[in-house]
Protein backbone atom coordinates (compact mmCIF):
# COMPACT_ATOMS: atom_id res chain seq x y z
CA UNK A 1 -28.16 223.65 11.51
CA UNK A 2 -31.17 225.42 9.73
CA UNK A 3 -33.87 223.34 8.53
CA UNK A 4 -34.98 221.76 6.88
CA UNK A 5 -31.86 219.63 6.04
CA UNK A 6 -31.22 216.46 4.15
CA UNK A 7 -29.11 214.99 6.48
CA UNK A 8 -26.63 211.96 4.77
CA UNK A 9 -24.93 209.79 7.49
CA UNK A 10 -21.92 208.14 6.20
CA UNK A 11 -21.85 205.95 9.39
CA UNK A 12 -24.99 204.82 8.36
CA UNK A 13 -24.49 204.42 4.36
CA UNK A 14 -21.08 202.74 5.03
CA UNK A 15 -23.26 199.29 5.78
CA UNK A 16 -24.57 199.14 2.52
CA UNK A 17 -22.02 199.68 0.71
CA UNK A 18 -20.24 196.64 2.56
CA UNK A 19 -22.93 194.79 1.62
CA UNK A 20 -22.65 195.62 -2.03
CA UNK A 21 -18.65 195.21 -1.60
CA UNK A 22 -19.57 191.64 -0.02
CA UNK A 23 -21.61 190.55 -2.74
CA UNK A 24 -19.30 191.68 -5.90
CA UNK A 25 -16.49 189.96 -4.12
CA UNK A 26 -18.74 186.16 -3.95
CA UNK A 27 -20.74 186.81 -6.95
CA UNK A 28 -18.20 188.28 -9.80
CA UNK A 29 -21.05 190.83 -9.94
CA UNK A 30 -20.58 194.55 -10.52
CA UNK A 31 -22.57 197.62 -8.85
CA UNK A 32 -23.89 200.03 -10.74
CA UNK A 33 -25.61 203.29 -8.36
CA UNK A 34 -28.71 204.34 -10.39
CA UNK A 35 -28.35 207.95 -10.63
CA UNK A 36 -32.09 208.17 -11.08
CA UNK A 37 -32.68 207.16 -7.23
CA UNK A 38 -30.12 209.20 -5.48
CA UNK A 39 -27.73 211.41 -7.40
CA UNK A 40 -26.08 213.67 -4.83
CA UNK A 41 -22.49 213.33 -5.63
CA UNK A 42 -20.82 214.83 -2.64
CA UNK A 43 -20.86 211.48 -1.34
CA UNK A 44 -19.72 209.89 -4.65
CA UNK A 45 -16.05 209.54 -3.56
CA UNK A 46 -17.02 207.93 -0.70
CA UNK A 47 -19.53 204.88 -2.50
CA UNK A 48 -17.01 205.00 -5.39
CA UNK A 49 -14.23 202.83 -3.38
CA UNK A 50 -17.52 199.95 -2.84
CA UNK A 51 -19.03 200.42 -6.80
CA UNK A 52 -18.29 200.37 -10.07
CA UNK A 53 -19.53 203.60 -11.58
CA UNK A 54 -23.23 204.68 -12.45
CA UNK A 55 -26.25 204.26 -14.45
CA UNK A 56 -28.67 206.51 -16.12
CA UNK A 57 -31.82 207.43 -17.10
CA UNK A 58 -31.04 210.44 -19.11
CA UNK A 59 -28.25 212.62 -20.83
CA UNK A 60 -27.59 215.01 -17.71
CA UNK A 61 -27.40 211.75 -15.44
CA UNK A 62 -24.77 210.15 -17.94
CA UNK A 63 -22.88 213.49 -17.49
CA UNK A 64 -23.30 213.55 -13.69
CA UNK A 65 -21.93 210.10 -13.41
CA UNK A 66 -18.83 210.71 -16.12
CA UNK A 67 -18.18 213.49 -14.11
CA UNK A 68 -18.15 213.01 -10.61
CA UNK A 69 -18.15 209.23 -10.12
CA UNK A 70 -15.38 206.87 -11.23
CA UNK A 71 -15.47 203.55 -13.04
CA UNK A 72 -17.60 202.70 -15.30
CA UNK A 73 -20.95 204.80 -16.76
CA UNK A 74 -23.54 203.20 -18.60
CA UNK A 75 -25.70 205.40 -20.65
CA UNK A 76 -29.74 204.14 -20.68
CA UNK A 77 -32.55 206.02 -21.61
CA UNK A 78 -36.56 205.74 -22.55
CA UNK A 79 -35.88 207.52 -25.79
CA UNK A 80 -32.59 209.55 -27.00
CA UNK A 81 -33.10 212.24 -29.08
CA UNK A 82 -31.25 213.55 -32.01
CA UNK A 83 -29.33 215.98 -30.53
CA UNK A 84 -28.09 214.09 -27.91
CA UNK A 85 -26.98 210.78 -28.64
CA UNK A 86 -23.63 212.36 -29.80
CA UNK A 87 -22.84 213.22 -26.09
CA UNK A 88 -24.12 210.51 -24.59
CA UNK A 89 -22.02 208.37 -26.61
CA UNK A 90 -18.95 210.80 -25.57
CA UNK A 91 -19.56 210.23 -21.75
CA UNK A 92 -20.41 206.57 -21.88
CA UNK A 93 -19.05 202.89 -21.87
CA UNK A 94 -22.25 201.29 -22.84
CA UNK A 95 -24.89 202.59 -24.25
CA UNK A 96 -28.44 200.84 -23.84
CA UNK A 97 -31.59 201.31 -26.60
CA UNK A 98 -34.95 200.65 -24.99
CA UNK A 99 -36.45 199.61 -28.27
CA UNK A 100 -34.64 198.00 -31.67
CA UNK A 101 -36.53 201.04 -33.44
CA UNK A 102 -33.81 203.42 -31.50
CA UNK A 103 -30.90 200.75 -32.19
CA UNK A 104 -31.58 200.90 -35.68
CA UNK A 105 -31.82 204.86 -36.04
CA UNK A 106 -28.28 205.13 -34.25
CA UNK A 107 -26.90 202.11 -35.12
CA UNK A 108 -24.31 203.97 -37.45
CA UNK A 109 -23.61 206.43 -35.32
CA UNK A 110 -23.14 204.45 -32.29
CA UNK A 111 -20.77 201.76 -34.50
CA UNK A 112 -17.84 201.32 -32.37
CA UNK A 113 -19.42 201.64 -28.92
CA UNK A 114 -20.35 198.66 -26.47
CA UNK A 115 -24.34 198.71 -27.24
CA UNK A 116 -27.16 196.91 -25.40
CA UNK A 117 -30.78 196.55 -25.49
CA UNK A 118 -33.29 196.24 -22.76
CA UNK A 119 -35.61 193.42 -22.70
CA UNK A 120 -39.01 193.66 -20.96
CA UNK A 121 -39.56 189.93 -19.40
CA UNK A 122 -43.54 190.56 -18.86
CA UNK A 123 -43.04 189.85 -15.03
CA UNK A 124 -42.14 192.12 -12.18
CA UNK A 125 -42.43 192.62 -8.67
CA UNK A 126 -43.72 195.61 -8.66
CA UNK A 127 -47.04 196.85 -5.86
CA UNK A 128 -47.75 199.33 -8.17
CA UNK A 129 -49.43 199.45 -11.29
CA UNK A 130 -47.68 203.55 -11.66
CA UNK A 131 -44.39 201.18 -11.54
CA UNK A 132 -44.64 198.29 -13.15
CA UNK A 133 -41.98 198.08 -15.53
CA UNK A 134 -44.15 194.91 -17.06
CA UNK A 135 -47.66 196.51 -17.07
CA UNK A 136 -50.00 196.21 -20.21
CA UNK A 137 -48.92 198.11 -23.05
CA UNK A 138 -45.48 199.07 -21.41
CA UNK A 139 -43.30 200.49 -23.59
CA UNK A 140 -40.34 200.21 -21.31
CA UNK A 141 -38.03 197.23 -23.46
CA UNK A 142 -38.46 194.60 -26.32
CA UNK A 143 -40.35 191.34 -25.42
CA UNK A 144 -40.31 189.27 -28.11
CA UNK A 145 -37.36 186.88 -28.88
CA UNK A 146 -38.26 186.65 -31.73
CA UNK A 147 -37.84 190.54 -32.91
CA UNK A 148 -35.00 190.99 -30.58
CA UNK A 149 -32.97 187.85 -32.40
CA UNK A 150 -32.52 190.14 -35.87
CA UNK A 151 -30.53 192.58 -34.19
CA UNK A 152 -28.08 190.32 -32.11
CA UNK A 153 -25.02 191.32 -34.06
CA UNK A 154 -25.56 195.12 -33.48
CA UNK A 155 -25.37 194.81 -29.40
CA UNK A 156 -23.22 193.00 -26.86
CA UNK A 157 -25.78 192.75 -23.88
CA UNK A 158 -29.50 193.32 -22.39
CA UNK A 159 -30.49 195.14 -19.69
CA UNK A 160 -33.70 193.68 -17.63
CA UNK A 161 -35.60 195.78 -14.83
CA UNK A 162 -38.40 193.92 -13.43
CA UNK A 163 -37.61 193.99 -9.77
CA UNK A 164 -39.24 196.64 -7.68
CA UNK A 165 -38.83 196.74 -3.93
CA UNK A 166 -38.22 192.86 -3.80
CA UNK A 167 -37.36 192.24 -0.63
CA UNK A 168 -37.51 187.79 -1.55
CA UNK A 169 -34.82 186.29 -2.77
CA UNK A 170 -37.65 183.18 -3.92
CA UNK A 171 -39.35 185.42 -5.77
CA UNK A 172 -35.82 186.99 -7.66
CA UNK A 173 -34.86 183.27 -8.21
CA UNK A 174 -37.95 182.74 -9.94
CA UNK A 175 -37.91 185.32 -12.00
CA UNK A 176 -34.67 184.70 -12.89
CA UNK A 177 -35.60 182.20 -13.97
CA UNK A 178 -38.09 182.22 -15.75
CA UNK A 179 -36.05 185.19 -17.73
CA UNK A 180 -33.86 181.96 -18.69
CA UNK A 181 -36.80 180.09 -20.04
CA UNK A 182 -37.94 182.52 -22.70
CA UNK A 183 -34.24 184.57 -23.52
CA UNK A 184 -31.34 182.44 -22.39
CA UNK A 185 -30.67 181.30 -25.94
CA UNK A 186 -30.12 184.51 -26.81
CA UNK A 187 -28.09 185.40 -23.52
CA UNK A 188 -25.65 182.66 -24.13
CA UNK A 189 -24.64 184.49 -27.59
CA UNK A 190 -24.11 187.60 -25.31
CA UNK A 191 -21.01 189.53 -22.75
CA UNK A 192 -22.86 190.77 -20.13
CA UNK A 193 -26.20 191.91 -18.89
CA UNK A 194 -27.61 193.62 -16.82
CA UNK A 195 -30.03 193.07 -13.79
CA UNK A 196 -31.18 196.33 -12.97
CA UNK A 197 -32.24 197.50 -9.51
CA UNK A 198 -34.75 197.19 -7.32
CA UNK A 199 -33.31 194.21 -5.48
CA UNK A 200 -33.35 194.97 -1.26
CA UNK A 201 -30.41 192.64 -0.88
CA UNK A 202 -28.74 195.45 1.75
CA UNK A 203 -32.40 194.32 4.35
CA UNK A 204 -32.09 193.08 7.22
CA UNK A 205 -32.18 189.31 7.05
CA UNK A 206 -31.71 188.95 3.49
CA UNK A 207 -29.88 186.03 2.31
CA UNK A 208 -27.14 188.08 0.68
CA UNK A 209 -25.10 184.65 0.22
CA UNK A 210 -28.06 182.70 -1.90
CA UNK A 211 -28.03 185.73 -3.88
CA UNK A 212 -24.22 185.69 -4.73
CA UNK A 213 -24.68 182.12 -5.41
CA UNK A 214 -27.55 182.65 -7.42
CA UNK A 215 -25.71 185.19 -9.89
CA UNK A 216 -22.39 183.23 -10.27
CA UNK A 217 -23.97 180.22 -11.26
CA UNK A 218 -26.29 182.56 -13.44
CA UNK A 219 -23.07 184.11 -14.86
CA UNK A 220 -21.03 180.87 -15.42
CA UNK A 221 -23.99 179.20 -17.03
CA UNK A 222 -24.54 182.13 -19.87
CA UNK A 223 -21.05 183.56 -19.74
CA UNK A 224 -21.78 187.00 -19.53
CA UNK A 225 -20.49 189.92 -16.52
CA UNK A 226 -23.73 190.09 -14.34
CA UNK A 227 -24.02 193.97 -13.78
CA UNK A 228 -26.81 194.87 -10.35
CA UNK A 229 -28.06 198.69 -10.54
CA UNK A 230 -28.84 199.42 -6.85
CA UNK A 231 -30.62 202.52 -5.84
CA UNK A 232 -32.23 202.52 -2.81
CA UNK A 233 -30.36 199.10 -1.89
CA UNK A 234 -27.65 201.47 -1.91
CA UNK A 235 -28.71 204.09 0.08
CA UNK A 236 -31.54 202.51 2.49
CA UNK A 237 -31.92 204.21 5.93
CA UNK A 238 -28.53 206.57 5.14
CA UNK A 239 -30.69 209.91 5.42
CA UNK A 240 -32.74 211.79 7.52
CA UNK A 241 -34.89 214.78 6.32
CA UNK A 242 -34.65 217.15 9.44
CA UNK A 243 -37.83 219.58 9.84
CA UNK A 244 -38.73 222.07 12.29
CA UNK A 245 -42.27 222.68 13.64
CA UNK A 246 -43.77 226.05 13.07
CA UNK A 247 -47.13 225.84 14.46
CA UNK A 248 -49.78 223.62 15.61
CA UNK A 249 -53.50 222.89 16.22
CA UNK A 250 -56.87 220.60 16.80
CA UNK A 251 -59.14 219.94 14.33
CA UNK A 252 -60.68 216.61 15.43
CA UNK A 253 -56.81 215.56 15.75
CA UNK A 254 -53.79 217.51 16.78
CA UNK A 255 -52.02 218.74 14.24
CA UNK A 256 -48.09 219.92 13.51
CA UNK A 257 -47.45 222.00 10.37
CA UNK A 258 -43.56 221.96 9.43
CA UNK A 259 -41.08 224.08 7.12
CA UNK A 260 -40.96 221.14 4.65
CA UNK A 261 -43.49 219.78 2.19
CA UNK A 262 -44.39 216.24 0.60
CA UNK A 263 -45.23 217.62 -2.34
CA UNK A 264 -41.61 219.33 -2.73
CA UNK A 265 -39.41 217.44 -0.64
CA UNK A 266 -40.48 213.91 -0.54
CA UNK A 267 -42.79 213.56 -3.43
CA UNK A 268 -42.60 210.07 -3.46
CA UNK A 269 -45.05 209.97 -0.29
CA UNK A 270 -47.78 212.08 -2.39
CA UNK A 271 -47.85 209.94 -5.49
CA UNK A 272 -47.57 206.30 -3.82
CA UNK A 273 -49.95 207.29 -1.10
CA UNK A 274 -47.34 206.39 1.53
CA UNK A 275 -46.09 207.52 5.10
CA UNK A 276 -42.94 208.95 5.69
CA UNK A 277 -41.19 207.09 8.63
CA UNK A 278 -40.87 208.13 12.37
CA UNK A 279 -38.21 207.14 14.81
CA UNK A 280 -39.22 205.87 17.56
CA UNK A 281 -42.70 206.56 16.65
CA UNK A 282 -43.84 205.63 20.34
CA UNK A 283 -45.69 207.72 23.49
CA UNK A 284 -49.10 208.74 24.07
CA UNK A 285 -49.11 211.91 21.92
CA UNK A 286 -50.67 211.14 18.16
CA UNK A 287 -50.01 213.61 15.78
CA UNK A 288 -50.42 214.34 12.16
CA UNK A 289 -47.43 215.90 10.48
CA UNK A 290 -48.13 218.60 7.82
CA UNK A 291 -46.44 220.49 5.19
CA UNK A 292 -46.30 223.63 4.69
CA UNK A 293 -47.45 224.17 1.47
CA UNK A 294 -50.93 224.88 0.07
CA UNK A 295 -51.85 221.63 -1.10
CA UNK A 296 -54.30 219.90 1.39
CA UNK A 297 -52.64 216.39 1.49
CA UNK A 298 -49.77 217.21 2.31
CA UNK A 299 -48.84 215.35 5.25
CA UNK A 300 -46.31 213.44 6.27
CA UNK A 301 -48.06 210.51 8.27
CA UNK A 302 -49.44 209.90 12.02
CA UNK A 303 -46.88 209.37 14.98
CA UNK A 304 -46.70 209.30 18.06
CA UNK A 305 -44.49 210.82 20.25
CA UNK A 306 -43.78 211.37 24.41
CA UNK A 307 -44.44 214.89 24.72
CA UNK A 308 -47.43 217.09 22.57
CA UNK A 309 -45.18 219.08 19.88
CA UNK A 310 -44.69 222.70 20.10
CA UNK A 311 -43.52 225.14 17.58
CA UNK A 312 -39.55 225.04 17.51
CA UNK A 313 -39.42 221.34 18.02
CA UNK A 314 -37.19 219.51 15.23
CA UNK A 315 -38.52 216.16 13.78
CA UNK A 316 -36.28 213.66 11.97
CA UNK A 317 -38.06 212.02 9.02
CA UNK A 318 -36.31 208.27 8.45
CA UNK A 319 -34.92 207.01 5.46
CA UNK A 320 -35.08 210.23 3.46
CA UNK A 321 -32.45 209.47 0.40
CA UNK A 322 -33.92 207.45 -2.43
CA UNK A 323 -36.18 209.70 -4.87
CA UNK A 324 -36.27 212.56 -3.04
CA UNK A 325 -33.73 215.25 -3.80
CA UNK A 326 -33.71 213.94 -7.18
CA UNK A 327 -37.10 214.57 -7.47
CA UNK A 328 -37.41 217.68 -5.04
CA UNK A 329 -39.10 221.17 -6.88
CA UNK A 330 -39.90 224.81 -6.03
CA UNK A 331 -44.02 224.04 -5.85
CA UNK A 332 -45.23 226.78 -3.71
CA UNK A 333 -41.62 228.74 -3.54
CA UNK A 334 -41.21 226.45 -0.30
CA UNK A 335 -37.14 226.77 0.90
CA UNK A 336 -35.72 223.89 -0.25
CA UNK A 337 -33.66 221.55 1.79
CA UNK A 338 -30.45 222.08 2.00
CA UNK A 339 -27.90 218.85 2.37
CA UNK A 340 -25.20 218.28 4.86
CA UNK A 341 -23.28 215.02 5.19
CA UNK A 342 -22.30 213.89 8.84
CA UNK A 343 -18.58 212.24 8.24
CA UNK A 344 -17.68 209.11 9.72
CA UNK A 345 -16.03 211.04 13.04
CA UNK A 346 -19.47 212.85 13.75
CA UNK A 347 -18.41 215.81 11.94
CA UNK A 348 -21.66 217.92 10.24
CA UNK A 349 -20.82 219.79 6.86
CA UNK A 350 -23.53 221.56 4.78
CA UNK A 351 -22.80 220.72 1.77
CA UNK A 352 -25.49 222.95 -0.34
CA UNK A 353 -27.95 225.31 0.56
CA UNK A 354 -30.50 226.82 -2.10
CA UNK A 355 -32.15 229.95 -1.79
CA UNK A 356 -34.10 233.08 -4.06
CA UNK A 357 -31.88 233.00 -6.63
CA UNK A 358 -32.00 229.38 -6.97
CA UNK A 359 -36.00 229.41 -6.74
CA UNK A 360 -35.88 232.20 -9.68
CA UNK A 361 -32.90 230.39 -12.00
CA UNK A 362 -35.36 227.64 -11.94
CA UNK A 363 -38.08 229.90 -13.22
CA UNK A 364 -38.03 232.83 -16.32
């Protein structure tokens, strides 16, 4: 298969979504896939039999998950705008405000449909200030109780996002709780709410059972539905980004430029100032890997490998799903990936491929 290639394994997906499957069935939770970590909806019918529909961060997501995934869709966004809130209300179950200022300006509009509000606790877990749902001056949610109380009859649940690559069930247990300190007199007038993502309960080693028993008691207590949003819990280590080597060289270190770019292709690398991941990453060669666009810092990371690379050689970057073809772009005209899903038998399909006239739609 040409490169480079976003490679989905379903063998390797099918383990999280028995996780996910494992923990609605103990907790009474539900599963919502955030659309805004991984949206590629080939494998939709696949996850759909594990989850219970999608999650969104903007009208075209809403419309995405309406369309192609089944069960429910709950409709979230920063800000709607005028002009769209009449769709999104069309292709939604819920619909969540991020502020009582946008409640209020749809409220009559929205009369009739299952509303919710999203509620900025003022912790996360988050490594990076970029991400940090609860940073100074966030504007992501209402924190006050005390303004959010007014506005109780208008909505049904809240939505709260304040775990980011938590990987500790402690540390979700005390923010859980402490979410129950300052709101859960206002939950317990509530039907449901919402958890959000960001929860690594598909790790290795996590204790997937404290968890369940964690939101069932949670969900008892309060008497709501508990509703999880995993994204990358969802699609951890499914994906590969294959890449091919086009030429190399020494400059104080031996370098390998690919036909793939950070920048375009994995652009969460460039703006966390993170490596991509290497498998096996071992032997006595140390190379940088290198995209091939114009930007200087774009590179992959340092490996190692058993042989010095050579143009022609195909690299597999690791765990190559979450924010990446959602967020992948035509910077420097660079080919974008195409996808192809391996089936559970082994079989390889492309799926997609993009080429000129995709690069010039995107462009006027």
């Amino acid at each position: 298969m040409q490169t480079p290639c976003y490679v989905i394994d379903k063998a390797l997906l099918l383990p999280n979504m028995e996780k996910i499957a494992t923990l609605r069935e103990a907790s009474g939770a539900k599963a919502l896939l955030a659309l805004k970590c991984f949206a590629t909806w080939s494998v939709f019918d696949f996850m759909s039999d594990y989850m219970d529909g999608t999650t969104s961060s903007s009208l075209y997501e809403v419309k995405l998950g309406r369309e192609k995934f089944p069960g429910e869709t709950h409709a979230y966004s920063v800000a709607w705008a005028p002009d769209e809130i009449d769709e999104v209300l069309a292709n939604s179950d819920k619909v969540i405000f991020n502020t009582a200022g946008q409640l209020e300006r749809f409220r009559d509009v929205s009369e009739g449909h299952v509303r919710g509000l999203r509620v900025n606790p003022g912790v996360s877990t988050s490594g990076f200030d970029l991400a940090d749902p609860a940073r100074p001056f966030s504007r992501l949610g209402e924190w006050d109780p005390q303004r959010i109380e007014p506005h109780l009859d208008a909505i049904s649940g809240f939505m709260f996002h304040n775990n980011c690559e938590n990987e500790s069930f402690e540390r979700f247990d005390e923010m859980l709780g402490l979410i129950e300190q300052r709101f859960g007199g206002l939950i317990r007038r509530l039907d449901w709410i919402s958890l959000g993502g960001g929860i690594h309960f598909t790790g290795e080693g996590y204790p997937l059972m404290k968890l369940a028993e964690r939101l069932k008691r949670f969900s008892g207590e309060y008497g709501v539905q508990v509703y999880l949003e995993p994204g990358e819990a969802a699609i951890t280590k499914s994906t590969t980004l294959e890449v091919t080597v086009l030429d190399t060289l020494h400059n104080g270190k031996n370098l390998a430029i690919v036909d793939s770019s950070i920048e375009a292709h994995m652009l969460d690398l460039l703006i966390y100032r993170q490596s991509a991941k290497m498998e096996p990453n071992e032997g006595p060669e140390e190379w940088m890997v290198c995209g091939k666009s114009c930007l200087a810092g774009d590179i992959f990371g340092e490996f190692r490998f058993p042989h010095p690379l050579k143009s022609g050689d195909r690299l597999s970057i690791q765990d190559a799903a979450g924010y990446t073809m959602v967020k992948k772009n035509w910077f420097n005209g660079v080919k974008m990936p195409s996808i192809a899903i391996r089936e559970l038998d082994g079989t390889l399909t492309e799926v997609r491929d993009f080429g000129y006239d995709e690069f010039a739609a995107a462009l006027s």
